[in-house]
N, C-alpha and C. Protein backbone atom coordinates (compact mmCIF):
# COMPACT_ATOMS: atom_id res chain seq x y z
N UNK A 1 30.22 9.68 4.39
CA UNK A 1 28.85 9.78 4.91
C UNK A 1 27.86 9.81 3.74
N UNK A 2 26.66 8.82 3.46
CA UNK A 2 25.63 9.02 2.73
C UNK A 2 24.84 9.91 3.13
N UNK A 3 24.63 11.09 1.95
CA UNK A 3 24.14 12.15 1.63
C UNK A 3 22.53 11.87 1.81
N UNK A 4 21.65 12.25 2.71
CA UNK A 4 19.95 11.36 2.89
C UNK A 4 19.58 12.84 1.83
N UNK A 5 18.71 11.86 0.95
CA UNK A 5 17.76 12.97 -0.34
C UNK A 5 16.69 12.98 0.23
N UNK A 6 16.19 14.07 1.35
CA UNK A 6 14.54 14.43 1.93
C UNK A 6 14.02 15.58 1.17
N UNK A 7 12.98 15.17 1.20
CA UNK A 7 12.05 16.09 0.84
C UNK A 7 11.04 17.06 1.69
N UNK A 8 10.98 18.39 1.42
CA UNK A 8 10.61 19.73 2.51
C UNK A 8 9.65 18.91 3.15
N UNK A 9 8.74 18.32 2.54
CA UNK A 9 7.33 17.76 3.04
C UNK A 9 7.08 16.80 3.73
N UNK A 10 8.38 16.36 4.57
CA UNK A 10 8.41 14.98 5.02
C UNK A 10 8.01 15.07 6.20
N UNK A 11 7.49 13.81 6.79
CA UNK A 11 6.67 14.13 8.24
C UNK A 11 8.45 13.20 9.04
N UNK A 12 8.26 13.66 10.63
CA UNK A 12 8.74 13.21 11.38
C UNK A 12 9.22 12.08 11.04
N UNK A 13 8.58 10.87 11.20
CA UNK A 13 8.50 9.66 11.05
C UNK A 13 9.79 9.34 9.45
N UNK A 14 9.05 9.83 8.34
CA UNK A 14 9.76 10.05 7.33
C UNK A 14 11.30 10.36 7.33
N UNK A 15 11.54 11.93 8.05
CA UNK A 15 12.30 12.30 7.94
C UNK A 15 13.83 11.63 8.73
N UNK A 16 13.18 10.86 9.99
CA UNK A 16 14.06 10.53 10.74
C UNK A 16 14.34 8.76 10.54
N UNK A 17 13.54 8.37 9.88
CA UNK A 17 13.56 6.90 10.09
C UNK A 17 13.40 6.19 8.65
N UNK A 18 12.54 6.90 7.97
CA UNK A 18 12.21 6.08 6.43
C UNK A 18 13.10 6.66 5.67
N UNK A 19 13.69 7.49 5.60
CA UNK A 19 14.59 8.08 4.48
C UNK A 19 15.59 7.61 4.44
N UNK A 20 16.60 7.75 5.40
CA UNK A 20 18.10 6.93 5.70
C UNK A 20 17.73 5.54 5.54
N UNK A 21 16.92 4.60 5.34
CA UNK A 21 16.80 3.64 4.55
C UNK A 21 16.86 3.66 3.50
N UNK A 22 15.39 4.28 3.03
CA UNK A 22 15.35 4.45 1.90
C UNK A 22 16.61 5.00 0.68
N UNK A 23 16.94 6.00 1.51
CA UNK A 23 18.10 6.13 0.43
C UNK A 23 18.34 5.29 0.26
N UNK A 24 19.31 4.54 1.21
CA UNK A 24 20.23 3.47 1.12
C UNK A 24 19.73 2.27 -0.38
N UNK A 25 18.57 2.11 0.60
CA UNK A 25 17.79 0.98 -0.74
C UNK A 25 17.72 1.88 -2.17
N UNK A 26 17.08 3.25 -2.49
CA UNK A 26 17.52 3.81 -3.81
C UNK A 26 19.28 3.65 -4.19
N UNK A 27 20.06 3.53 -3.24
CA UNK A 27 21.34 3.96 -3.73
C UNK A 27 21.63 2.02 -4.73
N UNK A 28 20.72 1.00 -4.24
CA UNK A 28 21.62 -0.23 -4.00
C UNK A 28 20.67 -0.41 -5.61
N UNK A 29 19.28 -0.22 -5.48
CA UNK A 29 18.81 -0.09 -6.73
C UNK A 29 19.77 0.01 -8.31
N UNK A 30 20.28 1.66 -7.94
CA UNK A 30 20.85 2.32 -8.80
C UNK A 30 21.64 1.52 -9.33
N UNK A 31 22.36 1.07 -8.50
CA UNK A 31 23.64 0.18 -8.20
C UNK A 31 23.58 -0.83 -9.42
N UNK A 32 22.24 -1.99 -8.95
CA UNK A 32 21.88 -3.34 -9.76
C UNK A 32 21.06 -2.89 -10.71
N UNK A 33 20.31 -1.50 -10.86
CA UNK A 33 19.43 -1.60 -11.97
C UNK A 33 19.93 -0.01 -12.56
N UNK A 34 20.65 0.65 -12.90
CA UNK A 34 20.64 1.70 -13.14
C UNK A 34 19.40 2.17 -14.37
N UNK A 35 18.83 1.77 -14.83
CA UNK A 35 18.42 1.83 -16.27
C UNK A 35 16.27 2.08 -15.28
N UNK A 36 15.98 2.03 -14.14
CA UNK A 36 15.34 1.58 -13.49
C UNK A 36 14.66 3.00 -13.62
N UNK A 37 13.62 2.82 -13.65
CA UNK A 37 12.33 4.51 -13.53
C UNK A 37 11.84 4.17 -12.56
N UNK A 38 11.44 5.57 -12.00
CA UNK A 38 10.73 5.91 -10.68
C UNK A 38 9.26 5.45 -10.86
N UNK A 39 8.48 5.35 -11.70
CA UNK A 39 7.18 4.73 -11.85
C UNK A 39 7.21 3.11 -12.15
N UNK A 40 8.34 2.50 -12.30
CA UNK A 40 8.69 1.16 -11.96
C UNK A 40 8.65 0.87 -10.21
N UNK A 41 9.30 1.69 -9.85
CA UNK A 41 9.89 1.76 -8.25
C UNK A 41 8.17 1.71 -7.66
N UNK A 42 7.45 3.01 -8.02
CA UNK A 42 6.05 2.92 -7.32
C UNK A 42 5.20 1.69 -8.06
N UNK A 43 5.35 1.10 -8.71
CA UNK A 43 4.89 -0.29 -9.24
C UNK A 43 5.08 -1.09 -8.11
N UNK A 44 6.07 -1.24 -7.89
CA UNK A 44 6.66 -2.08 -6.97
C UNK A 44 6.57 -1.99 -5.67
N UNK A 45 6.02 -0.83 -5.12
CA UNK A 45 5.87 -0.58 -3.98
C UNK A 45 4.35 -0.72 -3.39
N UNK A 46 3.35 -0.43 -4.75
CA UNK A 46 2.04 -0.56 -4.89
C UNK A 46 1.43 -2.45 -5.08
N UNK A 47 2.65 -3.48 -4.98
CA UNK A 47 2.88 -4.42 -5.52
C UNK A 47 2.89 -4.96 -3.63
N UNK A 48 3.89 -4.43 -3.16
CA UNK A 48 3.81 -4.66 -1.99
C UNK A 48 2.80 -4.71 -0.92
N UNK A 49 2.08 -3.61 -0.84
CA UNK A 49 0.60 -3.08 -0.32
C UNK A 49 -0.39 -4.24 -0.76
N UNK A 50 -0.38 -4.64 -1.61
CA UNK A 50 -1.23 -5.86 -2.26
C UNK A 50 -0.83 -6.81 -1.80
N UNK A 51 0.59 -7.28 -1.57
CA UNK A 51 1.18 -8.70 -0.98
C UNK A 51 0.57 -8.72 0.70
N UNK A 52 0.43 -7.36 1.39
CA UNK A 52 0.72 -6.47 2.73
C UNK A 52 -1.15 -6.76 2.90
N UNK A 53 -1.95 -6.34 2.09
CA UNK A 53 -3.35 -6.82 2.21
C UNK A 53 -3.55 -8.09 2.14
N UNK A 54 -2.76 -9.17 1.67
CA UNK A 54 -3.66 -10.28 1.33
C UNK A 54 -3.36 -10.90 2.33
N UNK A 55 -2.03 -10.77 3.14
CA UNK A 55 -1.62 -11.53 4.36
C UNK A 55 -2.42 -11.02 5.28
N UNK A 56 -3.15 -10.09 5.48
CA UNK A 56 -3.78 -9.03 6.45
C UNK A 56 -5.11 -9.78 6.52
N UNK A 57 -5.70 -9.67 5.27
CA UNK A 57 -7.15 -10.52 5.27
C UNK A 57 -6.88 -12.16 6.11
N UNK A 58 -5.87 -12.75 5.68
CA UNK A 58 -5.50 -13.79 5.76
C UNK A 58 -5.20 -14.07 7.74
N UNK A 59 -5.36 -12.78 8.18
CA UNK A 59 -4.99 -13.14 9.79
C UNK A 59 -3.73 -12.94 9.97
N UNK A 60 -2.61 -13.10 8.99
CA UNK A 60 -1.17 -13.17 9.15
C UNK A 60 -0.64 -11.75 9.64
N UNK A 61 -1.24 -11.10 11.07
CA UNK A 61 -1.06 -9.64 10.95
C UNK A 61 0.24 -9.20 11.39
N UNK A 62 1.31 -10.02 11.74
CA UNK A 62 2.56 -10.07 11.86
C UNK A 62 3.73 -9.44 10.68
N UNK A 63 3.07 -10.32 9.60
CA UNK A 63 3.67 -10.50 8.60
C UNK A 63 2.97 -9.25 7.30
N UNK A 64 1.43 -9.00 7.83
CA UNK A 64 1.26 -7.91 6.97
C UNK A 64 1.46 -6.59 7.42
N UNK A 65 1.82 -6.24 8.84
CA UNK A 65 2.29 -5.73 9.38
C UNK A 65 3.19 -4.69 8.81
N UNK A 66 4.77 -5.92 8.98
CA UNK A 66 5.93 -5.78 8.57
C UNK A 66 5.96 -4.95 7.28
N UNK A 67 4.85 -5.80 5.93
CA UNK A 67 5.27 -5.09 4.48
C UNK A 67 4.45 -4.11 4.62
N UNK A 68 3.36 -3.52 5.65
CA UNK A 68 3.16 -1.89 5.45
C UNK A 68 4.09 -1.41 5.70
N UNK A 69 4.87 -1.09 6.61
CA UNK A 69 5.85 -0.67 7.14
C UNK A 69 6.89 -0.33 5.77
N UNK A 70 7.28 -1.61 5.24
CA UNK A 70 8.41 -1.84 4.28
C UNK A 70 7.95 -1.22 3.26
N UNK A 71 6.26 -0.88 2.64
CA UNK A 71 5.78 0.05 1.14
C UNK A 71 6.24 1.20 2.00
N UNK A 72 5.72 1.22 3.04
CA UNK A 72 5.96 3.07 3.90
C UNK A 72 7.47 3.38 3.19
N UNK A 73 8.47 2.40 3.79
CA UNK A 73 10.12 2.64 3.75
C UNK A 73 10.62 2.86 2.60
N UNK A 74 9.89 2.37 1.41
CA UNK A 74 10.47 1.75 0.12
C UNK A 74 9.46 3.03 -0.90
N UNK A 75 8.45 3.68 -0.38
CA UNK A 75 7.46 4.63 -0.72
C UNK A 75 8.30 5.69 -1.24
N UNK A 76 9.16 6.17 -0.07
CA UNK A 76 9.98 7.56 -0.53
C UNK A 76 11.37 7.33 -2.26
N UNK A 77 11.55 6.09 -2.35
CA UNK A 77 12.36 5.33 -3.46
C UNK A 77 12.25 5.72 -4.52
N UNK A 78 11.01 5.96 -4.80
CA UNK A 78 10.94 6.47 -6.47
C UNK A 78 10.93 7.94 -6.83
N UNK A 79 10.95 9.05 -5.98
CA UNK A 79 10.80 10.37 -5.59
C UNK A 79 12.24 10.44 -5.61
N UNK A 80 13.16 9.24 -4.81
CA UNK A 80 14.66 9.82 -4.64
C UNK A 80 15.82 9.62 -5.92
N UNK A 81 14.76 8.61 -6.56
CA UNK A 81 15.66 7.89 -7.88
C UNK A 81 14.77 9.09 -8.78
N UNK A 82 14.18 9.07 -8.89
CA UNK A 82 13.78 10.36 -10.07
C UNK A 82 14.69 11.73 -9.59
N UNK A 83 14.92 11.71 -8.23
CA UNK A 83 15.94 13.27 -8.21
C UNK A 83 17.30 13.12 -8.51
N UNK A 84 17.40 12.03 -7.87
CA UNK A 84 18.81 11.37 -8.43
C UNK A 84 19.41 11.37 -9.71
N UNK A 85 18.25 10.79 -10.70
CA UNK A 85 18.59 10.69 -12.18
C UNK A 85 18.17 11.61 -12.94
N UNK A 86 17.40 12.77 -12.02
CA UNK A 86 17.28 13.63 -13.50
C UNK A 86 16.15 13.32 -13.94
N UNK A 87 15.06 12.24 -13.10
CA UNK A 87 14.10 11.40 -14.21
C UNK A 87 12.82 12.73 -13.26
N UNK A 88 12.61 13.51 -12.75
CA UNK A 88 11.29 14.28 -12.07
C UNK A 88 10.75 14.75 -13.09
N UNK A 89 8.81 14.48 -12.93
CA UNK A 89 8.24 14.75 -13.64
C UNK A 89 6.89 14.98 -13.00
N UNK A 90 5.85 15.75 -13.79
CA UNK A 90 4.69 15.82 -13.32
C UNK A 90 4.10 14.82 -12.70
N UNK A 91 3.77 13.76 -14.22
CA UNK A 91 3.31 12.94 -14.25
C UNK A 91 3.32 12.00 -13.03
N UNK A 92 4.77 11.78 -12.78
CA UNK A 92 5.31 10.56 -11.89
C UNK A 92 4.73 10.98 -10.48
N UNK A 93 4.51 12.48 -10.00
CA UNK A 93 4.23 12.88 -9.10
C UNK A 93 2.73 12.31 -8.94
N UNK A 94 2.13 12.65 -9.88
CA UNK A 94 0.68 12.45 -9.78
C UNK A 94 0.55 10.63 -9.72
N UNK A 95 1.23 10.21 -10.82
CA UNK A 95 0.99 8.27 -10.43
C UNK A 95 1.49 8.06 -9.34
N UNK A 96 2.55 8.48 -8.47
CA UNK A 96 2.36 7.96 -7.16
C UNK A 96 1.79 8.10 -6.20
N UNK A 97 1.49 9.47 -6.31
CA UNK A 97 0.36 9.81 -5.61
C UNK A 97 -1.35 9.56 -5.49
N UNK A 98 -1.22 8.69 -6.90
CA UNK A 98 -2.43 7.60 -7.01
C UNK A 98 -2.46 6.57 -6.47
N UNK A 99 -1.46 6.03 -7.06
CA UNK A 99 -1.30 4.76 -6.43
C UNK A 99 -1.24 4.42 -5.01
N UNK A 100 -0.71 5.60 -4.14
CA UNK A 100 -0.65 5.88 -2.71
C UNK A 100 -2.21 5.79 -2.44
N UNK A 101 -2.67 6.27 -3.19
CA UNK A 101 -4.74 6.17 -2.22
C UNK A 101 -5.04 4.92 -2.42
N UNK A 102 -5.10 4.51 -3.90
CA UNK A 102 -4.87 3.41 -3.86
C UNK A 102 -4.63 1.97 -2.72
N UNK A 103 -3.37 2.41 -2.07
CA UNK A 103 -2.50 1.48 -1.19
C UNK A 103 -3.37 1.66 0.20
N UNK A 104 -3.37 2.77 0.42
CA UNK A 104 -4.69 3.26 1.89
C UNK A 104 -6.01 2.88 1.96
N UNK A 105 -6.49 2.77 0.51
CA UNK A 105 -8.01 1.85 0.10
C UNK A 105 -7.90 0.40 0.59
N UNK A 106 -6.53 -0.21 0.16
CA UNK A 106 -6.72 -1.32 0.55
C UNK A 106 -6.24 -2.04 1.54
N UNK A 107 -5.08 -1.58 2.32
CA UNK A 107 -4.84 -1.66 3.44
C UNK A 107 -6.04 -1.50 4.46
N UNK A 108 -6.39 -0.46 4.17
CA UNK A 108 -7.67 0.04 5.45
C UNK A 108 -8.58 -1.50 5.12
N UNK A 109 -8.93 -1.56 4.17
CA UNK A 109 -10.24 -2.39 3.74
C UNK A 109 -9.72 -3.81 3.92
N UNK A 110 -8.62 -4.02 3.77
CA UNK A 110 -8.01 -5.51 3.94
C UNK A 110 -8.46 -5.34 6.00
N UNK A 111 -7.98 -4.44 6.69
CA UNK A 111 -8.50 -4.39 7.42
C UNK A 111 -9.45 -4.66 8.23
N UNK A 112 -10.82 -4.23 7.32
CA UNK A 112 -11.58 -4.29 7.47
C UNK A 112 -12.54 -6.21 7.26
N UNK A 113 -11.35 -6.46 6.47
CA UNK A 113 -12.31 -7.93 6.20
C UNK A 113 -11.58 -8.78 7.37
N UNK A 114 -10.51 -8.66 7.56
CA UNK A 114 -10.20 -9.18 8.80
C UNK A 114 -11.05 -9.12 10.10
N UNK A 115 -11.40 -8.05 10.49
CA UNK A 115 -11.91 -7.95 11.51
C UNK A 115 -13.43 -8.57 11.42
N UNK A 116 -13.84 -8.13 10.48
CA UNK A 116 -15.43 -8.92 10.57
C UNK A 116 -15.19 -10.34 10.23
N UNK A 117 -14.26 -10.69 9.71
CA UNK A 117 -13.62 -12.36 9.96
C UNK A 117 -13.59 -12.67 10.93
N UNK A 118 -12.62 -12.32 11.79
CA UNK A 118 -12.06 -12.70 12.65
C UNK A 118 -12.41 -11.83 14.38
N UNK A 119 -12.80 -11.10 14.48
CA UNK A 119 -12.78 -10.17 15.20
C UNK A 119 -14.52 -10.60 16.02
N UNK A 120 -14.52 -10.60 17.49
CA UNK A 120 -15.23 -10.56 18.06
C UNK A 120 -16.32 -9.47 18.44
N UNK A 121 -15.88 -8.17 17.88
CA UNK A 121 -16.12 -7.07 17.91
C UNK A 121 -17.21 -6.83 17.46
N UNK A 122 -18.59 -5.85 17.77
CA UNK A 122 -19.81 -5.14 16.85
C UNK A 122 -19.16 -5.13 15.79
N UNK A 123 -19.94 -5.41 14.34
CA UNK A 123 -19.97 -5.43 13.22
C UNK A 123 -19.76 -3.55 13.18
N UNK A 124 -20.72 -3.12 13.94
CA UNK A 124 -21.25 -1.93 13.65
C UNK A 124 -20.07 -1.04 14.03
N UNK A 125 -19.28 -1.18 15.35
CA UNK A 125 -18.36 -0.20 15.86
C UNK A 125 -17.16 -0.32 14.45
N UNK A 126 -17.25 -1.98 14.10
CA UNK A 126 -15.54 -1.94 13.77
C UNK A 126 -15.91 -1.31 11.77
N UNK A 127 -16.79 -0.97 11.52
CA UNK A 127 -17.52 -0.46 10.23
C UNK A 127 -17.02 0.98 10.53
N UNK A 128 -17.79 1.75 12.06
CA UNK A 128 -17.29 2.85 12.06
C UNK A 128 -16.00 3.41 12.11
N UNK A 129 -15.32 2.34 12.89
CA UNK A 129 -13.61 2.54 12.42
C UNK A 129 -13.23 2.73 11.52
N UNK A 130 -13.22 1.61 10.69
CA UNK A 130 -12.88 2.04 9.22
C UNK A 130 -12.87 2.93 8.70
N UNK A 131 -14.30 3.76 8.90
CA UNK A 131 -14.94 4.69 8.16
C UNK A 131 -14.40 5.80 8.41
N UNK A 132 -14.02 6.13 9.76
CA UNK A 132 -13.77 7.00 10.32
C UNK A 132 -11.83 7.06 9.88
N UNK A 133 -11.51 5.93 9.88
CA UNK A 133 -9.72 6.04 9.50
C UNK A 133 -9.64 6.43 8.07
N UNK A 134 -10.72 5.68 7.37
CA UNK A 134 -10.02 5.69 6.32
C UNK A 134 -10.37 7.40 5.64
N UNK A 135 -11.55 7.78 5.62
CA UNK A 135 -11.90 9.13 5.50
C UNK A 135 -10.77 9.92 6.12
N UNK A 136 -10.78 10.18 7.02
CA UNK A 136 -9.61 10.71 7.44
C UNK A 136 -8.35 10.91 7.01
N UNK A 137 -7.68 9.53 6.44
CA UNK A 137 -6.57 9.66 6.12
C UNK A 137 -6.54 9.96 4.19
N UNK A 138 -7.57 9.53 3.68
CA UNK A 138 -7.72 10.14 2.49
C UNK A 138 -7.80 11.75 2.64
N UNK A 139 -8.73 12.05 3.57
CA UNK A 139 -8.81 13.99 3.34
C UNK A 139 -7.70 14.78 3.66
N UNK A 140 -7.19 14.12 4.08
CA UNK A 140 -5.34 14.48 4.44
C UNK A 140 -4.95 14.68 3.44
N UNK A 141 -4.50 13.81 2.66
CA UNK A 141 -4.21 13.69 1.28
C UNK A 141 -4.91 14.69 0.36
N UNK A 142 -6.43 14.67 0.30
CA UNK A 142 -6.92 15.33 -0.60
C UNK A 142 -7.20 17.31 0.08
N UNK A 143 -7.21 17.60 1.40
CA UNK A 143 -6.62 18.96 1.48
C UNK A 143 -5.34 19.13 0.80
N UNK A 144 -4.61 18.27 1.23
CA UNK A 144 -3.31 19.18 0.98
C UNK A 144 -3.72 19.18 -0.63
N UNK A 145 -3.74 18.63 -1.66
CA UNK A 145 -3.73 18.86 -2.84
C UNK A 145 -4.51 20.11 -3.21
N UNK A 146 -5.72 20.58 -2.49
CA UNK A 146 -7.15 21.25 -2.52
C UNK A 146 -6.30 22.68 -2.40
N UNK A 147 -5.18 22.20 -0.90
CA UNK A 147 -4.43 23.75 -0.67
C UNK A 147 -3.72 24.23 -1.65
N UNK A 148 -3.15 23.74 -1.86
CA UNK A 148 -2.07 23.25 -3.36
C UNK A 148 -2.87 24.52 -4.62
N UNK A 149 -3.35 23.67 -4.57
CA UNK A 149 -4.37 23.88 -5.90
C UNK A 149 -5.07 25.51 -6.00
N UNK A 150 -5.59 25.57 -4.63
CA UNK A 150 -5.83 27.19 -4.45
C UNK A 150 -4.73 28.05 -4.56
N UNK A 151 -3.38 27.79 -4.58
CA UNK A 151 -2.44 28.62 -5.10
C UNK A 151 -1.75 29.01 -3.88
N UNK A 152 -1.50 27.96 -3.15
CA UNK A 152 -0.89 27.82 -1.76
C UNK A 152 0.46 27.81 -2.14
N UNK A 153 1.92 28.46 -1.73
CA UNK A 153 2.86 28.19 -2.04
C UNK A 153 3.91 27.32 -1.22
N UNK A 154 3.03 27.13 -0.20
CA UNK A 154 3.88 26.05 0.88
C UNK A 154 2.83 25.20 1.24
N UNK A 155 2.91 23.66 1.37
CA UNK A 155 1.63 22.60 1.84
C UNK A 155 1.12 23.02 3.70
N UNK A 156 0.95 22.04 4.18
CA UNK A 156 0.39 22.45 5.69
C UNK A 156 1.56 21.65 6.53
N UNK A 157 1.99 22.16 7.10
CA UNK A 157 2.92 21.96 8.17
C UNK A 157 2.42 20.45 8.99
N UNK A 158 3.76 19.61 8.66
CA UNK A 158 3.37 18.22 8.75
C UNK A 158 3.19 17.89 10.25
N UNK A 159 2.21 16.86 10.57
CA UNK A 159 1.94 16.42 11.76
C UNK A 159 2.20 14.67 11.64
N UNK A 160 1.64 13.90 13.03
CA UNK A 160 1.26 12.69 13.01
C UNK A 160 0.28 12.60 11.97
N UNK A 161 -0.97 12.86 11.86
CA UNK A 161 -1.56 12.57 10.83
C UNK A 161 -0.88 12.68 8.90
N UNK A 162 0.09 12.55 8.78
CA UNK A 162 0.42 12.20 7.83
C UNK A 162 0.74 10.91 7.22
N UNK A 163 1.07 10.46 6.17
CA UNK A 163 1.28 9.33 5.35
C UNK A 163 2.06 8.50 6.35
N UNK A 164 3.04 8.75 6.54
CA UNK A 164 4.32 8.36 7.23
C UNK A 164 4.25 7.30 8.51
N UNK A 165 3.61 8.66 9.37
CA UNK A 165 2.88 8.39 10.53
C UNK A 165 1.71 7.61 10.64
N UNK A 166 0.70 7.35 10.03
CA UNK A 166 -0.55 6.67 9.89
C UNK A 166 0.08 5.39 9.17
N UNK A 167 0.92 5.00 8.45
CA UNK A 167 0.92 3.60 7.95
C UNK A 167 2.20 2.63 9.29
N UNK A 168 2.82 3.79 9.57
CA UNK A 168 3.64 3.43 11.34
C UNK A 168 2.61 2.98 12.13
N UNK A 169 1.90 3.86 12.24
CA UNK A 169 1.03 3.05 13.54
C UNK A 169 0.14 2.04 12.68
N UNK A 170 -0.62 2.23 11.60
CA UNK A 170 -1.28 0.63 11.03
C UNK A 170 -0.68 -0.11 11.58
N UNK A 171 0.93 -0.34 10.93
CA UNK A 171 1.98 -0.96 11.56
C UNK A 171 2.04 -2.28 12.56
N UNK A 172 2.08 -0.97 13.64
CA UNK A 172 2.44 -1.18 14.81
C UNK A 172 0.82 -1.82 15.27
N UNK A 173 -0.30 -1.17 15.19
CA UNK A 173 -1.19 -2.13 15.30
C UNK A 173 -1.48 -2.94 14.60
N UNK A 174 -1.29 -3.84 13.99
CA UNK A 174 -1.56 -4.45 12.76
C UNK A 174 -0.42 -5.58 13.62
N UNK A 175 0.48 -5.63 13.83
CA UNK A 175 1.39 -6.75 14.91
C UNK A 175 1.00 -7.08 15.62
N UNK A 176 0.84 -5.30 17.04
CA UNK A 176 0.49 -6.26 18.29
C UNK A 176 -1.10 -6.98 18.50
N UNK A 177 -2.13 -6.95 17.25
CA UNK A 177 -3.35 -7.36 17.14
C UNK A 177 -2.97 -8.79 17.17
N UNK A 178 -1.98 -9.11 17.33
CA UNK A 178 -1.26 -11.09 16.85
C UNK A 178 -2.13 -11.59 18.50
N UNK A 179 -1.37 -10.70 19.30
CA UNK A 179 -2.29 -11.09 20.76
C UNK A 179 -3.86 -10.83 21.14
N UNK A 180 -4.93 -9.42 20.47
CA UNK A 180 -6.06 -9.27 20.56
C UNK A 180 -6.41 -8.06 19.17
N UNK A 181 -7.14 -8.86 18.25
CA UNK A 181 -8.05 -7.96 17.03
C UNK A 181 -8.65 -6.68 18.22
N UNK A 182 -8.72 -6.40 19.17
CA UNK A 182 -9.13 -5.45 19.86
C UNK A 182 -8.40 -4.15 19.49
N UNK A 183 -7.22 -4.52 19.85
CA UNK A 183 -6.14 -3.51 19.42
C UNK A 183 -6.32 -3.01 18.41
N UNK A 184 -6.37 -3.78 17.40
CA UNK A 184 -6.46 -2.93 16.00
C UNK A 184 -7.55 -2.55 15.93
N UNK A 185 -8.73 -2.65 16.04
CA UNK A 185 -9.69 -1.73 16.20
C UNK A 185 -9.50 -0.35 16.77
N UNK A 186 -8.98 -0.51 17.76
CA UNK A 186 -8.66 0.36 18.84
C UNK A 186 -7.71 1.25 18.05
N UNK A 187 -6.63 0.67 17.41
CA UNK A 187 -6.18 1.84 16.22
C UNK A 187 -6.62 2.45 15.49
N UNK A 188 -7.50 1.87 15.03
CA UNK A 188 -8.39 2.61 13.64
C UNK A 188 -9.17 3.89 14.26
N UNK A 189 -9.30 3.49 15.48
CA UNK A 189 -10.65 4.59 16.24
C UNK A 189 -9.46 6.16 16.29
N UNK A 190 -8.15 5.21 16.51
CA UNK A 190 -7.08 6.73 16.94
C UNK A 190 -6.73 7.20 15.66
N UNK A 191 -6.48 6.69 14.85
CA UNK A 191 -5.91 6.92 13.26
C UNK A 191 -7.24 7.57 12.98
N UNK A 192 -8.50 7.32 12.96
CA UNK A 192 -9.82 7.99 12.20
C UNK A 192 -9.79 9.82 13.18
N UNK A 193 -9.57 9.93 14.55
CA UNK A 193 -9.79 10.65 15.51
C UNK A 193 -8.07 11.88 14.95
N UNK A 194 -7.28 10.97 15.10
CA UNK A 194 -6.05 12.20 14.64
C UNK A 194 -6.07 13.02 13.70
N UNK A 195 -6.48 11.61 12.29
CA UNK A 195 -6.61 12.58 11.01
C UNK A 195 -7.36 13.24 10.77
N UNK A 196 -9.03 13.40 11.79
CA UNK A 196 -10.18 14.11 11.25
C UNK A 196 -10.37 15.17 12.28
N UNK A 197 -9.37 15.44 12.91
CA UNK A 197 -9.01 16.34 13.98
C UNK A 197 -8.01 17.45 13.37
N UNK A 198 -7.26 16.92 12.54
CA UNK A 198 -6.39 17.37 11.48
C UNK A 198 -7.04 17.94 10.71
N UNK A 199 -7.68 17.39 9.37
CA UNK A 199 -8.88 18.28 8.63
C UNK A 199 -9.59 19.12 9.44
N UNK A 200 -9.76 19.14 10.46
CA UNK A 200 -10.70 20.07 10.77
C UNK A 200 -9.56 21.32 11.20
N UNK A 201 -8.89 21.00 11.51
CA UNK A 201 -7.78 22.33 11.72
C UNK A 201 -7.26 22.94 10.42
N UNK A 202 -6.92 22.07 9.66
CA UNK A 202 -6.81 22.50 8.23
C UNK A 202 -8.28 23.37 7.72
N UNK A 203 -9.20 22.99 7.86
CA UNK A 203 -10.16 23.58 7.47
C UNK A 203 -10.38 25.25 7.76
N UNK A 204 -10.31 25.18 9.36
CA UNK A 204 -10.23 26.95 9.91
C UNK A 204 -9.09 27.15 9.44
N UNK A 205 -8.13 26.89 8.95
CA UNK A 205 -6.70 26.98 8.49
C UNK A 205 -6.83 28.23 7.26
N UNK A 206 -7.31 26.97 6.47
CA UNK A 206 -7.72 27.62 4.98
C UNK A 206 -8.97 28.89 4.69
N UNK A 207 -9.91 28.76 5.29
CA UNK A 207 -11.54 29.65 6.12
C UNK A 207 -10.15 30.88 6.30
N UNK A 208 -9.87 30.99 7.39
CA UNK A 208 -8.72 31.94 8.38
C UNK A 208 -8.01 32.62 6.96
N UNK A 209 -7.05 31.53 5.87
CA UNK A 209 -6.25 32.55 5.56
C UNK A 209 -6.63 32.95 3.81
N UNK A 210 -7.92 32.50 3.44
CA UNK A 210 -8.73 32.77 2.46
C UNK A 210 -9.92 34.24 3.00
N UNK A 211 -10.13 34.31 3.79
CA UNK A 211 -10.93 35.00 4.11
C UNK A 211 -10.44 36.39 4.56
């Protein structure tokens, strides 16, 4: 039986579905590249997100779809090969975790040029989508670090609004938009509404146990 390398912090999605890949793909890595660093791995995954936007702008939402999904799967890879080898480091923590906003900047925004391309939709509603997803799913990201940072010794107890979960459903809307750009709008409005529903619970969270 392959041994799955998770991490405490993993959301649902992660834990049950991207990891037992992922290993697998860290194990096959190891395999053909042993000599291979974990900030190579997030190179490569940040490499993807870029291939994953340009097909996205491009209308191809089938196909850019798929490689969010596959950075999501291939995301946890360099976290498991650095535990694997001995290679964990500050640093590496923090570059992937750049490069991850990074990947959400432009996904969302590849997004975004699609739809005012292509999309029949108010200029104005599908602006507020965006705005509303992508904020969202950045302050996710940037509480937990904020909690972190105040000298939190455990992060916030993972939900849908996490990494995991939010590039799943891009995903998943980002495909079935092949039949109506409606849809994906219509995602962005739920992805902006989960995650900023989230911060705000995080917020009395922190208020509550600072106070």
């Amino acid at each position: 039986m392959v041994e799955i390398n998770r991490k405490s912090t993993d959301g649902w999605v992660s834990k049950h579905f991207n990891r037992p890949i992922s290993n697998s793909f860290s194990n096959i890595i190891l395999r053909l590249w042993p000599s291979v660093t974990p900030n190579a791995v997030s190179v490569a995954v940040f490499s993807i997100s870029i291939l994953a936007s340009i097909f996205i702008m491009l209308n191809l939402v089938i196909v850019g779809g798929f490689l969010v999904q596959l950075a999501s799967i291939i995301d946890g890879s360099d976290g498991e090969i650095a535990r694997k080898t001995n290679q964990t480091s500050k640093f590496g923590e923090f570059f992937d975790s750049v490069l991850d906003r990074y990947s959400d900047i432009l996904i969302f925004t590849s997004t975004l040029i699609l739809l005012v391309n292509y999309s029949d939709q108010s200029i104005n509603l599908i602006i507020i989508a965006y705005v509303i997803a992508l904020a969202g799913s950045l302050l996710i990201s940037y509480t937990s670090a904020k909690f972190m940072a105040l000298g939190a010794t455990n992060d916030f107890k993972r939900t849908f609004a996490g990494r995991d979960s939010r590039l799943l459903m891009i995903s998943i809307f980002l495909i079935t938009s092949y039949w109506s750009l409606n849809i994906l709008v219509l995602g962005l409005v739920i992805i902006g509404i989960i995650t900023n529903i989230e911060v705000i619970r995080r917020f009395f969270l922190v208020k509550g146990s600072i106070d």
